[in-house]
C-alpha atoms as a PDB file:
ATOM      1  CA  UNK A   1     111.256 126.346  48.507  1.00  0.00           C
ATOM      2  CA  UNK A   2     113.251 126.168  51.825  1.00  0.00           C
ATOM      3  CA  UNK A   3     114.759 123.126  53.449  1.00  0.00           C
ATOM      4  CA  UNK A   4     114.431 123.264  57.391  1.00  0.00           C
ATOM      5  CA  UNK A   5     115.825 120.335  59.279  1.00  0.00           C
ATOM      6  CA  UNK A   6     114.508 119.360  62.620  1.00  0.00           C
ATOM      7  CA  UNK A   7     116.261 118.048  65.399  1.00  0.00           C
ATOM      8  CA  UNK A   8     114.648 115.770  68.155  1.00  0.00           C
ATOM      9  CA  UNK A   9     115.075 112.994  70.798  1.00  0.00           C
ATOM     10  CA  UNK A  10     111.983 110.594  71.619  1.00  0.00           C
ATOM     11  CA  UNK A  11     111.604 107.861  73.964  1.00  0.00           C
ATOM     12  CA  UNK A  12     110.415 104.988  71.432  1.00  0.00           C
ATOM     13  CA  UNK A  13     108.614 102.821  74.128  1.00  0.00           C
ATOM     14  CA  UNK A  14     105.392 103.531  72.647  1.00  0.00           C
ATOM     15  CA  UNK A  15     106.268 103.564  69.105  1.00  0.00           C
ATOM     16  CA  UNK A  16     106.064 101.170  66.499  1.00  0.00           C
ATOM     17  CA  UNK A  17     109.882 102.642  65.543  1.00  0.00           C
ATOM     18  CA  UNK A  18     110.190 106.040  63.022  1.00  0.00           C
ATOM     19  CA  UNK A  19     108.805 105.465  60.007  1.00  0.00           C
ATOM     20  CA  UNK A  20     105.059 105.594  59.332  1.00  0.00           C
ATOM     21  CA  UNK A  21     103.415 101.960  60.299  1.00  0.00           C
ATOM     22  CA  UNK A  22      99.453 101.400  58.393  1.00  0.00           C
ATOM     23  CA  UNK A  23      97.776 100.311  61.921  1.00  0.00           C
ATOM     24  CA  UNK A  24     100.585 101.011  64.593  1.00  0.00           C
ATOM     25  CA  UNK A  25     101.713 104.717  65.906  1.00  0.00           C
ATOM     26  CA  UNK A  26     105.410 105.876  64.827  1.00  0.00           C
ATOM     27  CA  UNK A  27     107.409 108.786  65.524  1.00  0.00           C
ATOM     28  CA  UNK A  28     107.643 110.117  61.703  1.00  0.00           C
ATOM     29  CA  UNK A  29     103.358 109.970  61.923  1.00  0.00           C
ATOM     30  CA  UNK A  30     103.351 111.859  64.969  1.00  0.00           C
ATOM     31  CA  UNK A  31     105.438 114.238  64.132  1.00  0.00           C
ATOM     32  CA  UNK A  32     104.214 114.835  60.645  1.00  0.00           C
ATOM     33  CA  UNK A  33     101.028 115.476  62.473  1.00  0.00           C
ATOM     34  CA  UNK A  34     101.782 118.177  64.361  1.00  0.00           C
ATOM     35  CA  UNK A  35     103.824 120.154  61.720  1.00  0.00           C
ATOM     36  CA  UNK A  36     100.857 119.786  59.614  1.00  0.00           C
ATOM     37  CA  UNK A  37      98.300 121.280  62.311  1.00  0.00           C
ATOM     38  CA  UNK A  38     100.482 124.167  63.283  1.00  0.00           C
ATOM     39  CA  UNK A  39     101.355 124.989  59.209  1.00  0.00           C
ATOM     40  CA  UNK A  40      97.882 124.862  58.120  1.00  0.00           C
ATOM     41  CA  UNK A  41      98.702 121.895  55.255  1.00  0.00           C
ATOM     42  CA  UNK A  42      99.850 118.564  55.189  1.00  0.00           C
ATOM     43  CA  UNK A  43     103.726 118.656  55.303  1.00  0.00           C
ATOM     44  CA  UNK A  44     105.565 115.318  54.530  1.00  0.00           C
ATOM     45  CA  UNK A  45     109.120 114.508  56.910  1.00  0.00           C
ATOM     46  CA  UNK A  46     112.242 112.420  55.771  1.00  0.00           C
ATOM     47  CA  UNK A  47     114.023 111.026  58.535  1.00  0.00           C
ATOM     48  CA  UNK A  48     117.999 110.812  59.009  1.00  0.00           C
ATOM     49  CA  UNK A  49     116.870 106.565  59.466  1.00  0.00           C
ATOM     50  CA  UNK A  50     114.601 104.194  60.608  1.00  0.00           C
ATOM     51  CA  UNK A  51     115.014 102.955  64.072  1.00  0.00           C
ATOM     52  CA  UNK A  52     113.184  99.663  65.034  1.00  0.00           C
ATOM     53  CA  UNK A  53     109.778  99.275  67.636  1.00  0.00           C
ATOM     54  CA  UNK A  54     110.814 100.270  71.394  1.00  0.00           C
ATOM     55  CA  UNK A  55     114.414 102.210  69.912  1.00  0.00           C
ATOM     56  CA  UNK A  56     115.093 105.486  71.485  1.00  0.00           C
ATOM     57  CA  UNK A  57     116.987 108.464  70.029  1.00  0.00           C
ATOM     58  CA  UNK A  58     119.149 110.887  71.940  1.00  0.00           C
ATOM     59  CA  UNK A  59     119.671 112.451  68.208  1.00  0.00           C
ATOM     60  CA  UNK A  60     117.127 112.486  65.055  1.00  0.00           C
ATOM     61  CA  UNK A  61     117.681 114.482  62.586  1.00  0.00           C
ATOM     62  CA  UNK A  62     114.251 115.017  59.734  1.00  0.00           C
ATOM     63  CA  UNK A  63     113.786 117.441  57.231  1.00  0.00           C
ATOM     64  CA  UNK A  64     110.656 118.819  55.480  1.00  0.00           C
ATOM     65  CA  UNK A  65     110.343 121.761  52.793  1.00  0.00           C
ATOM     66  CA  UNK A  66     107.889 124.671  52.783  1.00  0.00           C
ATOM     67  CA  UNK A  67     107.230 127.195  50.390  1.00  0.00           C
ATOM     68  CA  UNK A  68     108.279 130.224  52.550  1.00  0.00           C
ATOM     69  CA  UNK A  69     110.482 131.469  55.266  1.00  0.00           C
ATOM     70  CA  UNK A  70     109.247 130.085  58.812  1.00  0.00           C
ATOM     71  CA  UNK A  71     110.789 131.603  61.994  1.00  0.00           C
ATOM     72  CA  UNK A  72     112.525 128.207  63.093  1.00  0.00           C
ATOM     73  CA  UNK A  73     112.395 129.273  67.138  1.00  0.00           C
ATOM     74  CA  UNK A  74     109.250 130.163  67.070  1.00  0.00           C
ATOM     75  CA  UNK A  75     108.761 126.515  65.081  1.00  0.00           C
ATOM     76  CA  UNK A  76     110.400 124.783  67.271  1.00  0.00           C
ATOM     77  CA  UNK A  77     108.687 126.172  70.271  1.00  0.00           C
ATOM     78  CA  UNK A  78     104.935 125.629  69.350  1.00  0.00           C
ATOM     79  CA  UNK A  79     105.856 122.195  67.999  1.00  0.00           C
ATOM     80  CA  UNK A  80     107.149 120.880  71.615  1.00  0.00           C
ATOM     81  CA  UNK A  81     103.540 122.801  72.819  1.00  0.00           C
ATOM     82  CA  UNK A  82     101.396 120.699  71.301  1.00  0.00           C
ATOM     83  CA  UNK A  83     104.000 117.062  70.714  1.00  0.00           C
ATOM     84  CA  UNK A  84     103.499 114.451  73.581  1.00  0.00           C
ATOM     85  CA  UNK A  85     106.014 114.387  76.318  1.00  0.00           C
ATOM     86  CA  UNK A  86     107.859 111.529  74.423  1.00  0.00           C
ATOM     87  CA  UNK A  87     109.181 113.584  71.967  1.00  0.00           C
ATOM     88  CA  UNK A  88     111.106 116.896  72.145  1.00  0.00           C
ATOM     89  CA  UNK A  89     112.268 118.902  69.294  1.00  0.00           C
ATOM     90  CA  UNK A  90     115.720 120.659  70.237  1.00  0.00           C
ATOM     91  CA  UNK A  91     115.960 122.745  67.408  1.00  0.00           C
ATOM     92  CA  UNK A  92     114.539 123.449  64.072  1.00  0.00           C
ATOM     93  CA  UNK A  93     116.835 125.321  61.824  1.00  0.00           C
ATOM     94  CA  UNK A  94     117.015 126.474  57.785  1.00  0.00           C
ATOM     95  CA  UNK A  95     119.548 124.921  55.335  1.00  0.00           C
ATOM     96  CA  UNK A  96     120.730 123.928  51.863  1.00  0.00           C
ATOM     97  CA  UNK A  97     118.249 122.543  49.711  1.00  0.00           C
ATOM     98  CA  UNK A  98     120.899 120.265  48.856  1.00  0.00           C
ATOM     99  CA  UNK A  99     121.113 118.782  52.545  1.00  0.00           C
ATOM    100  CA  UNK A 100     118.991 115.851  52.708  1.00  0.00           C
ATOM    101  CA  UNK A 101     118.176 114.499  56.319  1.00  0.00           C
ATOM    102  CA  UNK A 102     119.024 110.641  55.486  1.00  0.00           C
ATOM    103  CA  UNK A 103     121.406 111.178  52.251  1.00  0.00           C
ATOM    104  CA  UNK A 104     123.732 113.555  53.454  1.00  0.00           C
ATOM    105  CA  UNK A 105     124.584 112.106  56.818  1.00  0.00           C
ATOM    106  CA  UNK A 106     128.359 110.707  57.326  1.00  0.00           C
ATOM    107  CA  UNK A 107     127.821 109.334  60.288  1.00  0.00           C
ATOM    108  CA  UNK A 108     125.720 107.811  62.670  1.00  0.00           C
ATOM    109  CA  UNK A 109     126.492 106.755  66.151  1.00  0.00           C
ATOM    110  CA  UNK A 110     124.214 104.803  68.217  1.00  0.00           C
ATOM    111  CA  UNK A 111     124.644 103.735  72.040  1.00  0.00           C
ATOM    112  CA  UNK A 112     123.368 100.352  73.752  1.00  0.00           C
ATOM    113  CA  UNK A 113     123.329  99.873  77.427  1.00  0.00           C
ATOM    114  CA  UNK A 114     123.186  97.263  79.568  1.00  0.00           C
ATOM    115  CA  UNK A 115     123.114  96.730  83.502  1.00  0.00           C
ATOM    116  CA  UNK A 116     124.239  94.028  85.577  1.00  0.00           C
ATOM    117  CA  UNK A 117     122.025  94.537  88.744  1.00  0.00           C
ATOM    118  CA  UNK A 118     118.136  94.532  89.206  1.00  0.00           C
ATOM    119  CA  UNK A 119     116.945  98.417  88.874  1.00  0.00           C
ATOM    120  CA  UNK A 120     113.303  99.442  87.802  1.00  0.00           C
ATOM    121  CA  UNK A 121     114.650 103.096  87.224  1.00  0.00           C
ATOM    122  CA  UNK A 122     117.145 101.743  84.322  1.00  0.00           C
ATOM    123  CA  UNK A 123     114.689  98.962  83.227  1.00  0.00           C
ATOM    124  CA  UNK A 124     113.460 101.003  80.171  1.00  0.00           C
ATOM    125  CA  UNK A 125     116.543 102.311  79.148  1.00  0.00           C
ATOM    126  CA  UNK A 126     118.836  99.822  79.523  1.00  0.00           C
ATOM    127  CA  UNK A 127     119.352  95.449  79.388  1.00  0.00           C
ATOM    128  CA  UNK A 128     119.742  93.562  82.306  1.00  0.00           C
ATOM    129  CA  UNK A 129     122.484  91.187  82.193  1.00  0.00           C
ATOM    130  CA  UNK A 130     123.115  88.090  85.249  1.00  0.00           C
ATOM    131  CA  UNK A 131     126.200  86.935  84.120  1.00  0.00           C
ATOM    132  CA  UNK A 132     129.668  87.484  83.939  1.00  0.00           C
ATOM    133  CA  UNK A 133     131.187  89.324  80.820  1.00  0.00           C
ATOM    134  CA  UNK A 134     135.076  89.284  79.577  1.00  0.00           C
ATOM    135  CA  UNK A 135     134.616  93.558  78.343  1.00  0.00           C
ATOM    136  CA  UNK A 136     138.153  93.378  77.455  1.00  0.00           C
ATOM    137  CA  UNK A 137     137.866  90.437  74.991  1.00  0.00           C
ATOM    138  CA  UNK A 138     134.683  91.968  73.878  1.00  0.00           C
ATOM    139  CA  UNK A 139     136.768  95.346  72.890  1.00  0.00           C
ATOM    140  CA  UNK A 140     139.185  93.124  71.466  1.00  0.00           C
ATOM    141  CA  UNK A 141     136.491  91.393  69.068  1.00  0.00           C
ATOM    142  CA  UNK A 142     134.560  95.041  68.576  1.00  0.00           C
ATOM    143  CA  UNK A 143     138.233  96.735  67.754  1.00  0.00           C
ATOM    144  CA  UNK A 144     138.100  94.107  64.698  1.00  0.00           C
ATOM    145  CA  UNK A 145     135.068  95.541  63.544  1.00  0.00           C
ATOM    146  CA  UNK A 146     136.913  98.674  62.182  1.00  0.00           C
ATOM    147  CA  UNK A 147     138.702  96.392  59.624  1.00  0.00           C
ATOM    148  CA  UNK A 148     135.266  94.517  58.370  1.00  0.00           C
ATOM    149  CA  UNK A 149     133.487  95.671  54.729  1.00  0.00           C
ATOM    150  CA  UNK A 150     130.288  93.371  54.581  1.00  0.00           C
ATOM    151  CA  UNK A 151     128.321  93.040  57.640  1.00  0.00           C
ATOM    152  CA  UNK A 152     125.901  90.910  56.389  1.00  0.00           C
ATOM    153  CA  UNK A 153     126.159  88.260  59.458  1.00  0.00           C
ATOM    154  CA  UNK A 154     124.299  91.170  61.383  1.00  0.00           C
ATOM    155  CA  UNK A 155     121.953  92.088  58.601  1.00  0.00           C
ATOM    156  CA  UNK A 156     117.932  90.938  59.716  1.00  0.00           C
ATOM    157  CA  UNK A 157     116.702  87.998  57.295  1.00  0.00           C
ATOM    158  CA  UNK A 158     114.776  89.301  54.690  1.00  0.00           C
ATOM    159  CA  UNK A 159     116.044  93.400  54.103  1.00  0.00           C
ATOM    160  CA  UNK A 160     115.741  94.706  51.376  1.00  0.00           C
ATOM    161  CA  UNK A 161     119.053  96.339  51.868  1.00  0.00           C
ATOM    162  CA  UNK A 162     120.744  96.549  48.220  1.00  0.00           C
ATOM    163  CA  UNK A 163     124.457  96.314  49.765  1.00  0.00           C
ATOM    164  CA  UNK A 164     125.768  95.042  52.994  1.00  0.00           C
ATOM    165  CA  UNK A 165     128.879  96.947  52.814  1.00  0.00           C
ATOM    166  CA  UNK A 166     129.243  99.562  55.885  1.00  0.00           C
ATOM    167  CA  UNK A 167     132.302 101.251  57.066  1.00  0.00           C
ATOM    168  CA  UNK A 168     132.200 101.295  61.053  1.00  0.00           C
ATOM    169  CA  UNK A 169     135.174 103.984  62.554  1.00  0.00           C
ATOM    170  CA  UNK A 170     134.353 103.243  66.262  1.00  0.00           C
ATOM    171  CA  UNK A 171     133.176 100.285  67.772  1.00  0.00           C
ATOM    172  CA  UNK A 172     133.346  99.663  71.732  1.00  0.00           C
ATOM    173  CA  UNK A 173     132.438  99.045  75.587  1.00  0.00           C
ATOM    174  CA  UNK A 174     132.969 101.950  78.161  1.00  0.00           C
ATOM    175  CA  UNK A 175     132.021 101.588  81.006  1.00  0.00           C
ATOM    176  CA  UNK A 176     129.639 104.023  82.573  1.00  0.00           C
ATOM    177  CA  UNK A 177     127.826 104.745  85.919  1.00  0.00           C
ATOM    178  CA  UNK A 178     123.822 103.839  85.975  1.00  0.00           C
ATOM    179  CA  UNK A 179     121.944 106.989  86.383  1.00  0.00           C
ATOM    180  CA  UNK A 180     118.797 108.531  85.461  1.00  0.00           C
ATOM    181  CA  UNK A 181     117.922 107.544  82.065  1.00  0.00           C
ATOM    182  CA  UNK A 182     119.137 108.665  79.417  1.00  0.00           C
ATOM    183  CA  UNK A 183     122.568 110.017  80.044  1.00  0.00           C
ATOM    184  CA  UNK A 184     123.986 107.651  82.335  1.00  0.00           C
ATOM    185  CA  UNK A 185     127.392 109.144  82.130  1.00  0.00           C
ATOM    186  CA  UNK A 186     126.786 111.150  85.479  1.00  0.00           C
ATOM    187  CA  UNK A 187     128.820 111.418  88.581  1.00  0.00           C
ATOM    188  CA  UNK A 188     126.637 109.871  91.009  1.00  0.00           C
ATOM    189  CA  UNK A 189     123.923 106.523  90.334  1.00  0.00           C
ATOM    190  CA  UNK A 190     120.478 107.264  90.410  1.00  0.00           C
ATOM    191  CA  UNK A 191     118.983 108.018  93.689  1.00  0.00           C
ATOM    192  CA  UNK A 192     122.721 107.354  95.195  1.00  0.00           C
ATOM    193  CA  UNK A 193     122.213 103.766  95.127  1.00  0.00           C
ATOM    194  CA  UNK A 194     124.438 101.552  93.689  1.00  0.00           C
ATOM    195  CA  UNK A 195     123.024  99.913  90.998  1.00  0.00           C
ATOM    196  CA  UNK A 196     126.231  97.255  90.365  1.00  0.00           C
ATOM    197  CA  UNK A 197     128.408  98.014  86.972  1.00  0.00           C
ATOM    198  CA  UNK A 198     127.265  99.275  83.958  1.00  0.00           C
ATOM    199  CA  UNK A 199     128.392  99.446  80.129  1.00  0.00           C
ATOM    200  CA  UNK A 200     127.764 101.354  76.992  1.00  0.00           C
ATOM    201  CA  UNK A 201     128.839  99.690  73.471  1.00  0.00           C
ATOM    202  CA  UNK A 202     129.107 102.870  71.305  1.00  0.00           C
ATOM    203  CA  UNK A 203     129.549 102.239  67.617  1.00  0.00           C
ATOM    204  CA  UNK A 204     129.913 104.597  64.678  1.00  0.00           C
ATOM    205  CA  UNK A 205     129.721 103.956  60.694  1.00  0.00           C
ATOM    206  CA  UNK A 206     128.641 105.671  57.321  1.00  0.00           C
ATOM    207  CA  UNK A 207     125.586 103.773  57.462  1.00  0.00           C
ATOM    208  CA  UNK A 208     123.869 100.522  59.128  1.00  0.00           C
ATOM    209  CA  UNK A 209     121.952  97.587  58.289  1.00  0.00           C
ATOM    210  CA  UNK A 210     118.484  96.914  59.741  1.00  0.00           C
ATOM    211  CA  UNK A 211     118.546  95.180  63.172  1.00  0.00           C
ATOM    212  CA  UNK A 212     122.883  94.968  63.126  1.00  0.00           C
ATOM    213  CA  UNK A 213     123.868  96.856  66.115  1.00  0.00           C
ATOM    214  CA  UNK A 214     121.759  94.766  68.455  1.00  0.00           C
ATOM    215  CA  UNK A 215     122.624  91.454  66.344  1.00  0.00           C
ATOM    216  CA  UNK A 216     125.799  92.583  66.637  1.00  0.00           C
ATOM    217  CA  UNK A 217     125.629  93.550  70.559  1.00  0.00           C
ATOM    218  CA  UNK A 218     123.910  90.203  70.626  1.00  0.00           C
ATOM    219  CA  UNK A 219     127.035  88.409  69.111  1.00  0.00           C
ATOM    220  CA  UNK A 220     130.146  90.193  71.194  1.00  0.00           C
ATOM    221  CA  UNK A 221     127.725  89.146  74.407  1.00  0.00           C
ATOM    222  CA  UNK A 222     128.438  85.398  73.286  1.00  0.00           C
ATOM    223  CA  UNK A 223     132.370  86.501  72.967  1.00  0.00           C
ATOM    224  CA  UNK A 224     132.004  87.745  76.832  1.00  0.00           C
ATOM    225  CA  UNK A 225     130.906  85.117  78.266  1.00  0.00           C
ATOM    226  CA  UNK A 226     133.118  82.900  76.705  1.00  0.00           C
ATOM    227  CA  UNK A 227     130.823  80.991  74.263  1.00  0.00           C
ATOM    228  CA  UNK A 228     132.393  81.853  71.201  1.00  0.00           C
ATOM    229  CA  UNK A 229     136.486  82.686  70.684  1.00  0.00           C
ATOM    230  CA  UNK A 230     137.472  85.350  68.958  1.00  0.00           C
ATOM    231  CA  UNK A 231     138.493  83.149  66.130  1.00  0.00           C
ATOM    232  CA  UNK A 232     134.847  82.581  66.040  1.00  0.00           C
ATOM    233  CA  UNK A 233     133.709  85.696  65.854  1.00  0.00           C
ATOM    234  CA  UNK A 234     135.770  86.141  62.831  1.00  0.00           C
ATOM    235  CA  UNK A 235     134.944  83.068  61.386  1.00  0.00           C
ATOM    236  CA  UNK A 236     131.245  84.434  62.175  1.00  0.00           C
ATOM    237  CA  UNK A 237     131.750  87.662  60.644  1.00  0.00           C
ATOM    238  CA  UNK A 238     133.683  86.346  57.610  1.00  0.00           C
ATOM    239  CA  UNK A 239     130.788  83.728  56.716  1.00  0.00           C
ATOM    240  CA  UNK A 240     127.723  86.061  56.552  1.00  0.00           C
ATOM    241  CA  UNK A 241     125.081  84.322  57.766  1.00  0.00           C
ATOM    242  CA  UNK A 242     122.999  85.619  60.230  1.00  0.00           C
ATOM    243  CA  UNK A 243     122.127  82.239  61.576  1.00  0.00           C
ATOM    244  CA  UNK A 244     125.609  81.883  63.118  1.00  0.00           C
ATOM    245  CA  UNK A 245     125.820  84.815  64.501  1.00  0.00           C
ATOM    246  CA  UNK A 246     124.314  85.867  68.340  1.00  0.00           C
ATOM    247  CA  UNK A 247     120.322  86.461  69.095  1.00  0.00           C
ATOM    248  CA  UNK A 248     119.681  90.300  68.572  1.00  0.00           C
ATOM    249  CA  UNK A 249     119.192  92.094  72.278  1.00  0.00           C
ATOM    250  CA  UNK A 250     116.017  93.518  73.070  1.00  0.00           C
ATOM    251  CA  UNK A 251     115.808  97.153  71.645  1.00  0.00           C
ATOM    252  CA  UNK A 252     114.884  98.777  74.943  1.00  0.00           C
ATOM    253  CA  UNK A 253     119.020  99.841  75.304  1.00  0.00           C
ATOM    254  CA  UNK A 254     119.656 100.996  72.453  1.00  0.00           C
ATOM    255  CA  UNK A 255     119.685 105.098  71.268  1.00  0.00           C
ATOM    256  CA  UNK A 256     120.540 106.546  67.940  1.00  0.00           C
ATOM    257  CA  UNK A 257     123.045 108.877  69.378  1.00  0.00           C
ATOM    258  CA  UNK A 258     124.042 111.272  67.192  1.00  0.00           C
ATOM    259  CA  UNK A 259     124.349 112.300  63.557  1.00  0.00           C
ATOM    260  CA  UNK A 260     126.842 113.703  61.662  1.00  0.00           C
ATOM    261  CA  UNK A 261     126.501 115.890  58.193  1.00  0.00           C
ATOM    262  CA  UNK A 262     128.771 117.393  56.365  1.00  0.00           C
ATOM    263  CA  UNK A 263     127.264 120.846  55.704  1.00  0.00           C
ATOM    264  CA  UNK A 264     130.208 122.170  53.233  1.00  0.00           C
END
């Protein structure tokens, strides 16, 4: 049996998130689908996570196992034939049985955007924001992040997560410059407009809770416009509830980034 992991991006607008919904369409079902059809038997995907309705990813990483040696270009070609134009496989390659698509991940990095002027080219890809933000307090409250265990104040009501402890290595707001969707980080704004500022919280940890990097986006947002201190962030994060902490921001902005194994 051979272990082939598959590496994608999809725009989640039209998705119910990854993982298969009974009566709504998902990414893992769609995808599952097509490996199926082109392998001639029903072929079952593990994903490196589950990302919520409307969440993009500029990185997934699933794995499936087949009984014999595929050629993985040739894979990966007919697979972004016959996949709709929401979802692109970048590569599909052979590894360890060992390597698990979910387990074996060290890291995961996910981006959220937001934009501070009217644009209808960024208005899929990115929040709009019409007020006044303090980024540099906000760093200063995201820097603390890299100190915090349980991250249960930015845990949704009612996981069934079995542990709230994560261990986040990179937590904060660059600034970037609005452009086609979804790189933003490009030299010149879309169509040469300008398109006003900006900014990209990018956060990395071992592993993540359901809904916490937009609760937690939600709750620096609060910090930056000055309707929480940074004592009270603290006090927020300290306390665990989710009820004191800031509403989650709509998923539209946010992208699993990247993952990161360790394939020793």
């Amino acid at each position: 049996m051979q272990r082939y992991f598959i590496e994608l991006s999809f725009d989640g607008s039209a998705y119910h998130g990854w993982q298969i919904q009974p009566h709504s369409p998902s990414v893992q079902e769609v995808l599952q689908r097509a490996l199926s059809t082109l392998l001639g038997a029903e072929v079952a995907v593990t994903g490196a996570g589950r990302t919520d309705t409307g969440v993009h990813a500029h990185t997934m990483v699933a794995h499936f196992d087949w009984q014999e040696p595929l050629d993985a270009p040739q894979l990966s070609y007919r697979l972004n034939r016959i996949l709709p134009r929401d979802i692109a496989v970048r590569s599909v390659r052979a590894v360890a049985e060992s390597l698990h698509a979910r387990f074996s991940a060290v890291s995961r990095t996910y981006h959220y955007y937001i934009h501070q002027q009217k644009n209808p080219f960024l208005r899929t890809y990115s929040c709009e924001v019409h007020y006044d933000l303090d980024f540099e307090l906000m760093n200063r409250a995201a820097e603390y992040l890299l100190t915090v265990e349980d991250f249960g104040a930015f845990c949704k009501a009612g996981s069934d997560a079995k542990t709230t402890l994560c261990t986040v290595s990179d937590a904060r707001w660059v600034k970037v410059t609005p452009s086609a969707p979804p790189s933003f980080e490009t030299e010149q704004p879309f169509g040469g407009s300008q398109v006003g500022e900006a900014w990209c919280f990018i956060i990395t940890a071992n592993r993540f809770l359901r809904n916490m990097v937009r609760a937690v986006v939600g709750t620096l947002i609060e910090v930056g416009r000055h309707r929480m201190t940074l004592d009270e962030f603290k006090q927020v994060v300290a306390c665990g509830s989710r009820s004191a902490a800031g509403e989650s921001v709509p998923a539209h902005g946010l992208f699993l980034w990247d993952v990161v194994y360790n394939e020793e």
